[in-house]
N, C-alpha and C. Protein backbone atom coordinates (compact mmCIF):
# COMPACT_ATOMS: atom_id res chain seq x y z
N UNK A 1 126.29 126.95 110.59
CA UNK A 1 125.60 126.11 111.55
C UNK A 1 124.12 125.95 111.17
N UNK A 2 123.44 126.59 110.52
CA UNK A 2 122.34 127.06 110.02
C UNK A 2 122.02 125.86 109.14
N UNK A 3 122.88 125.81 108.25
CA UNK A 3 122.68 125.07 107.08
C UNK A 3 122.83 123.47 107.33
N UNK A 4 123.65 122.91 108.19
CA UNK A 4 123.56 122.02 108.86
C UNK A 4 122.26 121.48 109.77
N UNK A 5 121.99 122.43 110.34
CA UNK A 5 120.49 122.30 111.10
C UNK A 5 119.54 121.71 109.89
N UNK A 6 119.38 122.64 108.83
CA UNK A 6 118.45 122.42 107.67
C UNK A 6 118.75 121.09 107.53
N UNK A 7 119.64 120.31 107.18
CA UNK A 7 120.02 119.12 106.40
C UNK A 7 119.26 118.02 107.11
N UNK A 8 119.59 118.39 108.62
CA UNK A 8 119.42 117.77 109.58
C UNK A 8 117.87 117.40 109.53
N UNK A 9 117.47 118.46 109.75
CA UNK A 9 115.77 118.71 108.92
C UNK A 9 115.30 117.73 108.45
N UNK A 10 116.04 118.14 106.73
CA UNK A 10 115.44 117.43 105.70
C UNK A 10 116.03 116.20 105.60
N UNK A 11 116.52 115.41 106.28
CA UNK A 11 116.79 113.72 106.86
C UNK A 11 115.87 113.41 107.67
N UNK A 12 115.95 113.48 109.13
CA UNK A 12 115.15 113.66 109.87
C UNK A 12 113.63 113.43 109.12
N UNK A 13 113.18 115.00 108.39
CA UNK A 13 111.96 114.81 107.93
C UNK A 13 111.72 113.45 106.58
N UNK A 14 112.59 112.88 106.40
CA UNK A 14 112.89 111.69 105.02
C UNK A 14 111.89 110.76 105.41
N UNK A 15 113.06 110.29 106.58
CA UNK A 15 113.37 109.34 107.53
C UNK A 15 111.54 108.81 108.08
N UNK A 16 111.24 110.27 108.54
CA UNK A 16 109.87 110.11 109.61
C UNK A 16 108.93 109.53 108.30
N UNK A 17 108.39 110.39 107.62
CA UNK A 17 107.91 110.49 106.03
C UNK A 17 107.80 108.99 105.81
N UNK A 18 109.26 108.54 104.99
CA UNK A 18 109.17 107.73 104.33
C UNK A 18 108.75 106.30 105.28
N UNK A 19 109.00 106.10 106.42
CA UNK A 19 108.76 105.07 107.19
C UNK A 19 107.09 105.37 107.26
N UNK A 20 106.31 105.95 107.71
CA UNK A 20 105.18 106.45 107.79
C UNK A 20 104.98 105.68 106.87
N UNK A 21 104.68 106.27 105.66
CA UNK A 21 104.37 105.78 104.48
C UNK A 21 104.27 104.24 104.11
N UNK A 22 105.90 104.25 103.86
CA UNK A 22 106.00 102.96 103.13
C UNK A 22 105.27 101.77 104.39
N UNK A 23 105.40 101.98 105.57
CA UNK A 23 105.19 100.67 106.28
C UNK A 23 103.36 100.94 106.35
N UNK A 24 103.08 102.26 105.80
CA UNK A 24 101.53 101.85 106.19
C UNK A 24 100.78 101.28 104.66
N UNK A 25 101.81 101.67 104.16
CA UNK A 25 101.34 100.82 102.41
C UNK A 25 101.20 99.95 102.11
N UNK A 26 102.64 99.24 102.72
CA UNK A 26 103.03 97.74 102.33
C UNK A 26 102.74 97.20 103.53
N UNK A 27 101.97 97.42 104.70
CA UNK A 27 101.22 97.34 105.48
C UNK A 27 99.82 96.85 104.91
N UNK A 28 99.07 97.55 104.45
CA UNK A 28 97.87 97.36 104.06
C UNK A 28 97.76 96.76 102.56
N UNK A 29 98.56 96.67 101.98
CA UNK A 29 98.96 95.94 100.47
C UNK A 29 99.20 94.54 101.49
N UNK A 30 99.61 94.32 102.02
CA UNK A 30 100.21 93.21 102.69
C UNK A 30 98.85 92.29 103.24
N UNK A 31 98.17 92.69 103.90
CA UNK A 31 96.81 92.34 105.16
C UNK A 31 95.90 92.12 103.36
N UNK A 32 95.79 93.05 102.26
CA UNK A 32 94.87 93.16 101.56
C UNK A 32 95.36 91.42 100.76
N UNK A 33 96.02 91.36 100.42
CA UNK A 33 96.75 89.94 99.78
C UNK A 33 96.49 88.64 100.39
N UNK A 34 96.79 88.96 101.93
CA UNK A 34 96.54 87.80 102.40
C UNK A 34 95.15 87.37 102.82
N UNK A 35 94.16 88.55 102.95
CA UNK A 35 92.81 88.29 103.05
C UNK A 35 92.34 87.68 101.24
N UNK A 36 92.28 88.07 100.38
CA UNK A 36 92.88 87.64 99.45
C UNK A 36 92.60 85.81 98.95
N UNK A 37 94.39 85.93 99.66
CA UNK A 37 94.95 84.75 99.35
C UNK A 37 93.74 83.87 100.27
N UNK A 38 93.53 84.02 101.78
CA UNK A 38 92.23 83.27 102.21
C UNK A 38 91.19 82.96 102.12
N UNK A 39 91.01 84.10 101.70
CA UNK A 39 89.07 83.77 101.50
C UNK A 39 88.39 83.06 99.65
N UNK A 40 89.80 83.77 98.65
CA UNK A 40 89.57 83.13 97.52
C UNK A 40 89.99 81.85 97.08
N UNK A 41 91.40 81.66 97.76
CA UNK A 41 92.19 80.57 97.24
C UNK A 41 92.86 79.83 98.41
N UNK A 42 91.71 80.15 99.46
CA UNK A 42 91.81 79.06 100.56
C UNK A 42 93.20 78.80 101.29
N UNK A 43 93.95 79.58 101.32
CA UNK A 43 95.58 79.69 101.88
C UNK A 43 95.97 80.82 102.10
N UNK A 44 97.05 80.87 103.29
CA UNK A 44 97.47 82.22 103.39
C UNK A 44 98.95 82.41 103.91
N UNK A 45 99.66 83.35 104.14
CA UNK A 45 100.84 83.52 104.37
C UNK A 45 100.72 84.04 105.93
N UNK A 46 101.53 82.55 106.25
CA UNK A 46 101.76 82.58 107.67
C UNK A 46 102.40 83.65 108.66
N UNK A 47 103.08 84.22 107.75
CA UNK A 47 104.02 85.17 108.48
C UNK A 47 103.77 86.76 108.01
N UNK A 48 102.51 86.74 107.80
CA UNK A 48 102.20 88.18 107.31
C UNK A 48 101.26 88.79 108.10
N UNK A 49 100.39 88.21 108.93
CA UNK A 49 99.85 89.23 110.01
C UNK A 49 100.74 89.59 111.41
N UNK A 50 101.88 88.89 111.39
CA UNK A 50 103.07 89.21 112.56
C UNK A 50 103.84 90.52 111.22
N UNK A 51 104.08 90.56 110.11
CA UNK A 51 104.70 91.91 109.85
C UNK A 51 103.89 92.89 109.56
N UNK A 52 102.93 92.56 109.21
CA UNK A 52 101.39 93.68 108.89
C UNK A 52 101.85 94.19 110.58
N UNK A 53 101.70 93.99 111.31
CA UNK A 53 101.63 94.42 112.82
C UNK A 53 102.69 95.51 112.89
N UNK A 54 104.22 94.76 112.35
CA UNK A 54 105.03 95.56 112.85
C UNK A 54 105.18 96.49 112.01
N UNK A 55 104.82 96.37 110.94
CA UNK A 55 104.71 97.42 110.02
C UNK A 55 103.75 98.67 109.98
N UNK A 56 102.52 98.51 110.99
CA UNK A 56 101.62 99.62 111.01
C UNK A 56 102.46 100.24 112.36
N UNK A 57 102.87 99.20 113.48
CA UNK A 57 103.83 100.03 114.39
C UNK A 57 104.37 100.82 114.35
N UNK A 58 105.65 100.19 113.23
CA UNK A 58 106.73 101.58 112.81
C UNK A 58 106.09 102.57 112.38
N UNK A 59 104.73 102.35 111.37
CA UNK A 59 104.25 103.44 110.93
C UNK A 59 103.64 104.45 111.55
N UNK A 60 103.25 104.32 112.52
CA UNK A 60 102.45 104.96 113.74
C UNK A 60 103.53 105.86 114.46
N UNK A 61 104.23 104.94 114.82
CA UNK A 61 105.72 105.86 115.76
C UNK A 61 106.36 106.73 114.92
N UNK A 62 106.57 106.53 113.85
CA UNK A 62 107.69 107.67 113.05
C UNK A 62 106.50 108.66 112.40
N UNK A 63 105.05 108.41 112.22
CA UNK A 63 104.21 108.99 111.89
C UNK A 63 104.04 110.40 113.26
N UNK A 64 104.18 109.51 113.97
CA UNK A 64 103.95 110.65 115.46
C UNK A 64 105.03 111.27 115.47
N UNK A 65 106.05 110.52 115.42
CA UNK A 65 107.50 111.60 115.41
C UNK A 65 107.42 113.18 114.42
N UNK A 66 106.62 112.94 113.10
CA UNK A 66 106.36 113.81 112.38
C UNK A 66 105.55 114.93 112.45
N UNK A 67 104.67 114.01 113.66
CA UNK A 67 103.29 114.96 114.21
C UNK A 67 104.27 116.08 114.72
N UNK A 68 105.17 115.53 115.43
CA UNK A 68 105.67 117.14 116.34
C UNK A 68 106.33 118.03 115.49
N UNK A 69 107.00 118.03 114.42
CA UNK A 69 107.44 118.93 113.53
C UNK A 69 106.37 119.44 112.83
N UNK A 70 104.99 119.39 112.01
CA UNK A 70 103.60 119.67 111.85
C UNK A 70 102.95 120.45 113.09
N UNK A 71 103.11 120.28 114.17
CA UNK A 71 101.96 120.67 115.35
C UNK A 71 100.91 120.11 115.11
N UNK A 72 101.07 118.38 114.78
CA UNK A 72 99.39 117.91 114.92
C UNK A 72 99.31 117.29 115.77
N UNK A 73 99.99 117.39 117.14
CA UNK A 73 99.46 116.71 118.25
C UNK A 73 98.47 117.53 119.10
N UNK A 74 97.40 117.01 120.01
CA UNK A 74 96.71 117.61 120.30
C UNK A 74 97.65 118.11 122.16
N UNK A 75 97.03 119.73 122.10
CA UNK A 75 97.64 120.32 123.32
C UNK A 75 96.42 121.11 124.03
N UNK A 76 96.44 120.81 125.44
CA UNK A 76 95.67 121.53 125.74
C UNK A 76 95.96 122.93 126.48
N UNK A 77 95.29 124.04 125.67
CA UNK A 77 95.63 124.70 126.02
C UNK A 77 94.98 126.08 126.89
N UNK A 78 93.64 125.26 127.72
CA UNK A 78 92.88 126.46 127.62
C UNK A 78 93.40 127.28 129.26
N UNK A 79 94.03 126.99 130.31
CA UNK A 79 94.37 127.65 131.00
C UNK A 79 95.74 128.51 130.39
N UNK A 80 96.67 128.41 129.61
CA UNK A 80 97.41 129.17 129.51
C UNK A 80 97.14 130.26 128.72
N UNK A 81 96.27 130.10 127.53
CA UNK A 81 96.05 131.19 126.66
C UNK A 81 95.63 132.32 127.56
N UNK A 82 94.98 132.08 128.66
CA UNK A 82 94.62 133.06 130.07
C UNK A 82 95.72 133.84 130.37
N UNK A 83 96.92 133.63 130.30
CA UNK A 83 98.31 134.38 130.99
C UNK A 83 98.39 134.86 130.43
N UNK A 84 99.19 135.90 130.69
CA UNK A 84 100.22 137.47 130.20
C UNK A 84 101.24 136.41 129.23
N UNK A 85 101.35 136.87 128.25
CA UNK A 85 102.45 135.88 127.41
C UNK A 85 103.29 135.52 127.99
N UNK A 86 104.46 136.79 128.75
CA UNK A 86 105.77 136.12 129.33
C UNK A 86 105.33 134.78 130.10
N UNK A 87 104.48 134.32 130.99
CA UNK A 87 104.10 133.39 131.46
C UNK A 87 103.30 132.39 130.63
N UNK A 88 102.64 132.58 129.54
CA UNK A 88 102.62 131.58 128.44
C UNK A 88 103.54 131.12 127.84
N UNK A 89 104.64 131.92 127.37
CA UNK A 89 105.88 131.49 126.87
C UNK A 89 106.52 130.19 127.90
N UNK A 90 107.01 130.93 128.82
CA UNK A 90 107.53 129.55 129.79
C UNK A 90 106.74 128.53 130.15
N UNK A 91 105.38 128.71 130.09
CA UNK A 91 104.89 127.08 130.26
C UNK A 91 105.04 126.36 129.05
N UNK A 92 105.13 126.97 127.68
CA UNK A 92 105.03 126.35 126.44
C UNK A 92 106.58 125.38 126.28
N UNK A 93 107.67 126.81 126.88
CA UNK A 93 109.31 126.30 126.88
C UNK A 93 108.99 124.75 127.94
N UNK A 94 108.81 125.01 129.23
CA UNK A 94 108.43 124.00 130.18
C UNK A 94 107.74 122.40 129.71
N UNK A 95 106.81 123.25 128.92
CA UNK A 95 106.18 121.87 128.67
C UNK A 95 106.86 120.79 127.56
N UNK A 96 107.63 121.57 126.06
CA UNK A 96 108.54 120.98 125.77
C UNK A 96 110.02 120.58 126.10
N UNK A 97 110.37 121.11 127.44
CA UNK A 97 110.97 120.07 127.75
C UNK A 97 110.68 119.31 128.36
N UNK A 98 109.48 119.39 129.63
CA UNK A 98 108.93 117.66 130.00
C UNK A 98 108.93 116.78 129.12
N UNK A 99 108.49 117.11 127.77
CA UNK A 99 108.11 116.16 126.60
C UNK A 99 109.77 115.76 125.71
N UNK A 100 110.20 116.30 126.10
CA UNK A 100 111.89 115.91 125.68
C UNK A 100 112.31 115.12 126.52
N UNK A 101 112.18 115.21 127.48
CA UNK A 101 112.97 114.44 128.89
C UNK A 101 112.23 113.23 128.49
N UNK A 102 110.77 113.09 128.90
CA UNK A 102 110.14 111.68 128.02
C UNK A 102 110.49 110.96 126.88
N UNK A 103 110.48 111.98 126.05
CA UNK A 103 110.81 111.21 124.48
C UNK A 103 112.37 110.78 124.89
N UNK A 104 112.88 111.50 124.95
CA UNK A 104 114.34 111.11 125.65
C UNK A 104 114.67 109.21 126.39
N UNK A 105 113.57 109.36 127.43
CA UNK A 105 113.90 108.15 128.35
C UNK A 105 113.11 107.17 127.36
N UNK A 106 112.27 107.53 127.02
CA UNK A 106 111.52 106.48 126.03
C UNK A 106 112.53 105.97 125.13
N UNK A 107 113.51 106.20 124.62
CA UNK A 107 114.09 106.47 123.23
C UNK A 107 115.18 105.48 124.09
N UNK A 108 115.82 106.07 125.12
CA UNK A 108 116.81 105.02 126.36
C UNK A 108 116.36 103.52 126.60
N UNK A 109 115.34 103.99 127.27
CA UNK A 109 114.49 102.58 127.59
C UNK A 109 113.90 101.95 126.46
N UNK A 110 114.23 102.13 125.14
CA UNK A 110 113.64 101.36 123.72
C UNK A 110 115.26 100.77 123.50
N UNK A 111 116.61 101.46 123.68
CA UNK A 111 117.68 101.06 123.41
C UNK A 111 117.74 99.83 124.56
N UNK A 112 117.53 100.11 125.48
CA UNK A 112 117.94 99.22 126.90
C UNK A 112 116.75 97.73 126.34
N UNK A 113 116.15 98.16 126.20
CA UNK A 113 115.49 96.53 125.36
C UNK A 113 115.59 96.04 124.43
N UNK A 114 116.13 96.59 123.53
CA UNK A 114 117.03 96.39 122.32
C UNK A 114 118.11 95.45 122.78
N UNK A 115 119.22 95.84 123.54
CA UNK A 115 120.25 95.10 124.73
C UNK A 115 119.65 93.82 125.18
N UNK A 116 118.93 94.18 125.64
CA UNK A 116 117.94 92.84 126.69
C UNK A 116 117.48 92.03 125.01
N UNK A 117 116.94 92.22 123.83
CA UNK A 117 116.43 91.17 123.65
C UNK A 117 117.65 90.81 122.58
N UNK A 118 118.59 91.59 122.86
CA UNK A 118 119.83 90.61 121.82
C UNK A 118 120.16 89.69 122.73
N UNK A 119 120.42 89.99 123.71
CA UNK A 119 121.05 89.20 124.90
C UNK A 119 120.17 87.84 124.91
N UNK A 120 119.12 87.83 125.41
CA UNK A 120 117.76 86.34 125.24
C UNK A 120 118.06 85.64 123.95
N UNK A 121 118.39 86.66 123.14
CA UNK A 121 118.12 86.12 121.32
C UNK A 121 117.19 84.82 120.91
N UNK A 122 115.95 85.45 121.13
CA UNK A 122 114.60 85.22 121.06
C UNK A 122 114.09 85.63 119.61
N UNK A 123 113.92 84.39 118.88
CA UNK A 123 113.40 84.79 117.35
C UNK A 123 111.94 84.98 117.16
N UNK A 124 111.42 85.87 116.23
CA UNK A 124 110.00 85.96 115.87
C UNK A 124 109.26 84.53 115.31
N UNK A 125 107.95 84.64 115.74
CA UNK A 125 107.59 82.81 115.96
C UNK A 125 107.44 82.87 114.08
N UNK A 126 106.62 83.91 113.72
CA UNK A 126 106.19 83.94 112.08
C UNK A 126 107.54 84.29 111.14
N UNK A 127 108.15 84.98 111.49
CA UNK A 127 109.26 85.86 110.89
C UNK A 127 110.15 85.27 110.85
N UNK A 128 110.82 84.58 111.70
CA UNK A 128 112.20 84.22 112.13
C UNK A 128 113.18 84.77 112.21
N UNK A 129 112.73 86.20 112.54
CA UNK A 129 113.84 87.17 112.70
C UNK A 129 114.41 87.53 114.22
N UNK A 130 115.79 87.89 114.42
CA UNK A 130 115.75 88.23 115.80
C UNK A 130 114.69 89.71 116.54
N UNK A 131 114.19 89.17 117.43
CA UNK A 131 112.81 90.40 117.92
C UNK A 131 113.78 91.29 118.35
N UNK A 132 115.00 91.62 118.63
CA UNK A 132 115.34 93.28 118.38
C UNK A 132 115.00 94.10 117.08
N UNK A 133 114.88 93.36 116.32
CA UNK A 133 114.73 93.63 114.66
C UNK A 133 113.62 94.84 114.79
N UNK A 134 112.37 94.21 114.91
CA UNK A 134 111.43 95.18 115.46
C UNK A 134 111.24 96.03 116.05
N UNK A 135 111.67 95.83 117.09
CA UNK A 135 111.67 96.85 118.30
C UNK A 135 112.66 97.89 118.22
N UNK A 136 113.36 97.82 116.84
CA UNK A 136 114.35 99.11 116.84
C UNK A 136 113.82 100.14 116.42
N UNK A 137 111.91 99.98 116.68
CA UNK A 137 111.76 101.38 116.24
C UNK A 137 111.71 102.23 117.56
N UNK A 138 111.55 101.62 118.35
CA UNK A 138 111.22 102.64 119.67
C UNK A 138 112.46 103.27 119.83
N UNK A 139 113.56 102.79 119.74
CA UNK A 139 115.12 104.21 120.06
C UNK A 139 115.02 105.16 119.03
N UNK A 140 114.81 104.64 117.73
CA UNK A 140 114.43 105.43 116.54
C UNK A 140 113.78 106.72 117.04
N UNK A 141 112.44 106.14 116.98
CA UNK A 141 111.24 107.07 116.38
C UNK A 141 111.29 107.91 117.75
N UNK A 142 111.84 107.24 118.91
CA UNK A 142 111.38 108.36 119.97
C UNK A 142 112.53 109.16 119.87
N UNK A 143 114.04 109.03 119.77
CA UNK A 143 114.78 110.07 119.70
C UNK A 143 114.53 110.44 118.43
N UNK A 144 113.77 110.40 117.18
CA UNK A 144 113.68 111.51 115.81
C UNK A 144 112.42 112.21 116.81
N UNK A 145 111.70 111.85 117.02
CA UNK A 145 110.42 112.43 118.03
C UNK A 145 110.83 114.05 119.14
N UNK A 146 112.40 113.17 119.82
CA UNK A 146 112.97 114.64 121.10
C UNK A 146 113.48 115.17 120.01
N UNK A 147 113.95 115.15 118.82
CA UNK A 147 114.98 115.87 118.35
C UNK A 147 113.47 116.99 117.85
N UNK A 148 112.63 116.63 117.15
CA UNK A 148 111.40 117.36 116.59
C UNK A 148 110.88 118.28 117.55
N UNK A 149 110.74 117.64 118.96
CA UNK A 149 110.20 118.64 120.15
C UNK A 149 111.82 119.59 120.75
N UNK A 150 112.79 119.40 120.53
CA UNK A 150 113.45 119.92 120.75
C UNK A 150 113.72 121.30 119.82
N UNK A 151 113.55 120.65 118.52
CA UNK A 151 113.32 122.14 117.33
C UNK A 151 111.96 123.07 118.05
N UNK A 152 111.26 122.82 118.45
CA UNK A 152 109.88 123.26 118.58
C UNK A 152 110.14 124.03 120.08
N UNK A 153 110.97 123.44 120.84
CA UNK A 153 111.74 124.70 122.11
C UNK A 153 112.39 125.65 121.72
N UNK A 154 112.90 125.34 120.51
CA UNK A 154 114.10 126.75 120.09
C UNK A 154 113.71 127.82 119.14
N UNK A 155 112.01 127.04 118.54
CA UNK A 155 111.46 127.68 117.89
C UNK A 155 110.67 128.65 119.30
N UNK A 156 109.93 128.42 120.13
CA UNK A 156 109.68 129.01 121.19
C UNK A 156 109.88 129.66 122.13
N UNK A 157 111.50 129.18 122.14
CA UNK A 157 112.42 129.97 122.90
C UNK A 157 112.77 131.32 122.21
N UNK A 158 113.25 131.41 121.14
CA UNK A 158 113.70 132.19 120.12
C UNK A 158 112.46 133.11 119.70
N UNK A 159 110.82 133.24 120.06
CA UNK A 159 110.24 133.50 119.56
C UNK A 159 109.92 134.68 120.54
N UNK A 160 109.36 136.09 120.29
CA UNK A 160 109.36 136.57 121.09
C UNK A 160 107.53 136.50 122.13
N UNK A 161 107.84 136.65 123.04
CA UNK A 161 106.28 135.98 124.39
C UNK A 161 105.35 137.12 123.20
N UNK A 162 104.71 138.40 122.86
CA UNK A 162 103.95 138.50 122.12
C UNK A 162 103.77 138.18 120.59
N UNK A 163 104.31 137.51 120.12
CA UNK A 163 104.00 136.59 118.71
C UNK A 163 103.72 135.34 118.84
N UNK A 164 103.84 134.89 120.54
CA UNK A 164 103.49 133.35 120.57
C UNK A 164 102.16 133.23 120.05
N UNK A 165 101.61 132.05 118.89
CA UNK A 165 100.40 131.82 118.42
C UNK A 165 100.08 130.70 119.27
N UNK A 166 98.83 130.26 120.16
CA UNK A 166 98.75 129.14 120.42
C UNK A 166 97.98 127.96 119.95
N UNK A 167 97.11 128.83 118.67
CA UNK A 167 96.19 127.79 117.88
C UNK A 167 96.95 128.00 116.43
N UNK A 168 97.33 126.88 115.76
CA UNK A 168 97.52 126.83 114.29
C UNK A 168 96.69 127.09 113.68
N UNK A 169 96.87 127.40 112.18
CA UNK A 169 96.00 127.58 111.47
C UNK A 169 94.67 126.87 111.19
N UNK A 170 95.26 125.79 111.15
CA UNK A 170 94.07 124.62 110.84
C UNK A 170 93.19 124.56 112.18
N UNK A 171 93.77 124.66 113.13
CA UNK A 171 92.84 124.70 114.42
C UNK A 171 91.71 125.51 114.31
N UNK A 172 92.51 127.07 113.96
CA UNK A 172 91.71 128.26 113.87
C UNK A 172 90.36 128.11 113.01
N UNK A 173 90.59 127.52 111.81
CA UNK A 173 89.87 127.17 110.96
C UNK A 173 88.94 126.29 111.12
N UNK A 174 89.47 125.33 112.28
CA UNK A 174 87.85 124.38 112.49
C UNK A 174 87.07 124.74 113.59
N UNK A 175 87.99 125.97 114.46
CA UNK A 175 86.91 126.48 115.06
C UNK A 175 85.91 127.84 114.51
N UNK A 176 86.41 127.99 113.26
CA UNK A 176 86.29 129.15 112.93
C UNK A 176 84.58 128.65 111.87
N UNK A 177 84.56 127.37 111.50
CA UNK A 177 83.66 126.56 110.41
C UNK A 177 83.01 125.98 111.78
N UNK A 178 83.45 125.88 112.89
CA UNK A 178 82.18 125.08 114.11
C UNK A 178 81.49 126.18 114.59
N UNK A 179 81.68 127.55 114.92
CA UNK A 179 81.09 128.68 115.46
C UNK A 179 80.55 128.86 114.22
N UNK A 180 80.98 128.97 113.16
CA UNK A 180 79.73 129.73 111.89
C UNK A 180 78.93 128.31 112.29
N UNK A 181 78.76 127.18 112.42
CA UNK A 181 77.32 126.03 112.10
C UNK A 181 76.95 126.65 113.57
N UNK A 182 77.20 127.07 114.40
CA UNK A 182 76.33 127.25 115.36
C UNK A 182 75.24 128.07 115.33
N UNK A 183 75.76 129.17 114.58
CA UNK A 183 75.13 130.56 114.44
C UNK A 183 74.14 130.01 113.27
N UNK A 184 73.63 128.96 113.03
CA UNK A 184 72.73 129.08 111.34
C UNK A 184 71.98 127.98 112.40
């Protein structure tokens, strides 16, 4: 079961990655061409600031989806670090599942408009593609998103209340380089 989980993982983590990426590349390769094509040679491609758009979109959403497997979303945490762990632990369990139940309905309500805009079948004015096309990142990226906060409950759950860390490393580290500039 173990090893399955992993696989799961390393798809999952492909998936988030490679969309990230490629749409913020050929994203900005894209916007860089057509500014480009305008300002030097007086013409431009009509239908490239409607995919430049959807392309930094996807990149943003599956980029965030990734944030939660990393821990680079920002959490605040300064009333709980105050508790006795056992009671840090369960607000941490608590709070990822509020954030599951969200990513969850988000991920529903991205499918349920998906439905709705096959149904209209309403084409993109630049693109001419059907606008579900696009919008299939929101069922995407928000259920790869619960599945990421859902690893991150079982990592918490499973963890015992005194080893919970509540600042990452990198956190530690920029508070650790902002208190030394204070002191000089």
């Amino acid at each position: 079961m173990k090893k399955f989980f992993e696989i799961i993982d390393i798809i999952v983590g492909t998936i988030n990655q490679t969309m990230a990426v490629v749409g913020l590349s050929v994203g900005v390769l894209l916007a860089f061409i057509n500014v480009i094509l305008r300002y030097v040679f007086d013409m431009s491609l009509t239908w490239a600031a409607e995919l430049t758009n959807y392309l930094f979109i996807w990149s943003a959403l599956f980029g965030a989806a990734y944030g939660f497997k990393k821990g680079a979303h920002i959490s605040v945490t300064l009333l709980i670090e105050k508790f006795p762990p056992q009671l840090t632990k369960f607000f941490l369990v608590f709070a990822n599942f509020i954030s599951i139940a969200y990513l969850g309905l988000m991920s529903y309500f991205g499918y349920m408009l998906i439905i709705l805009l096959k149904d209209f079948g309403e084409d993109s004015v630049d693109l001419g593609i059907p606008m579900w096309i696009p919008h299939l990142v929101l069922p995407i990226a928000f259920a790869l998103a619960a599945y990421r906060c859902a690893e991150k409950l079982v990592e918490i759950y499973n963890t015992d209340s005194n080893e919970i860390k509540l600042f990452s490393e990198h956190e530690t580290v920029i508070h650790e380089v902002t208190a030394t500039k204070g002191e000089n």
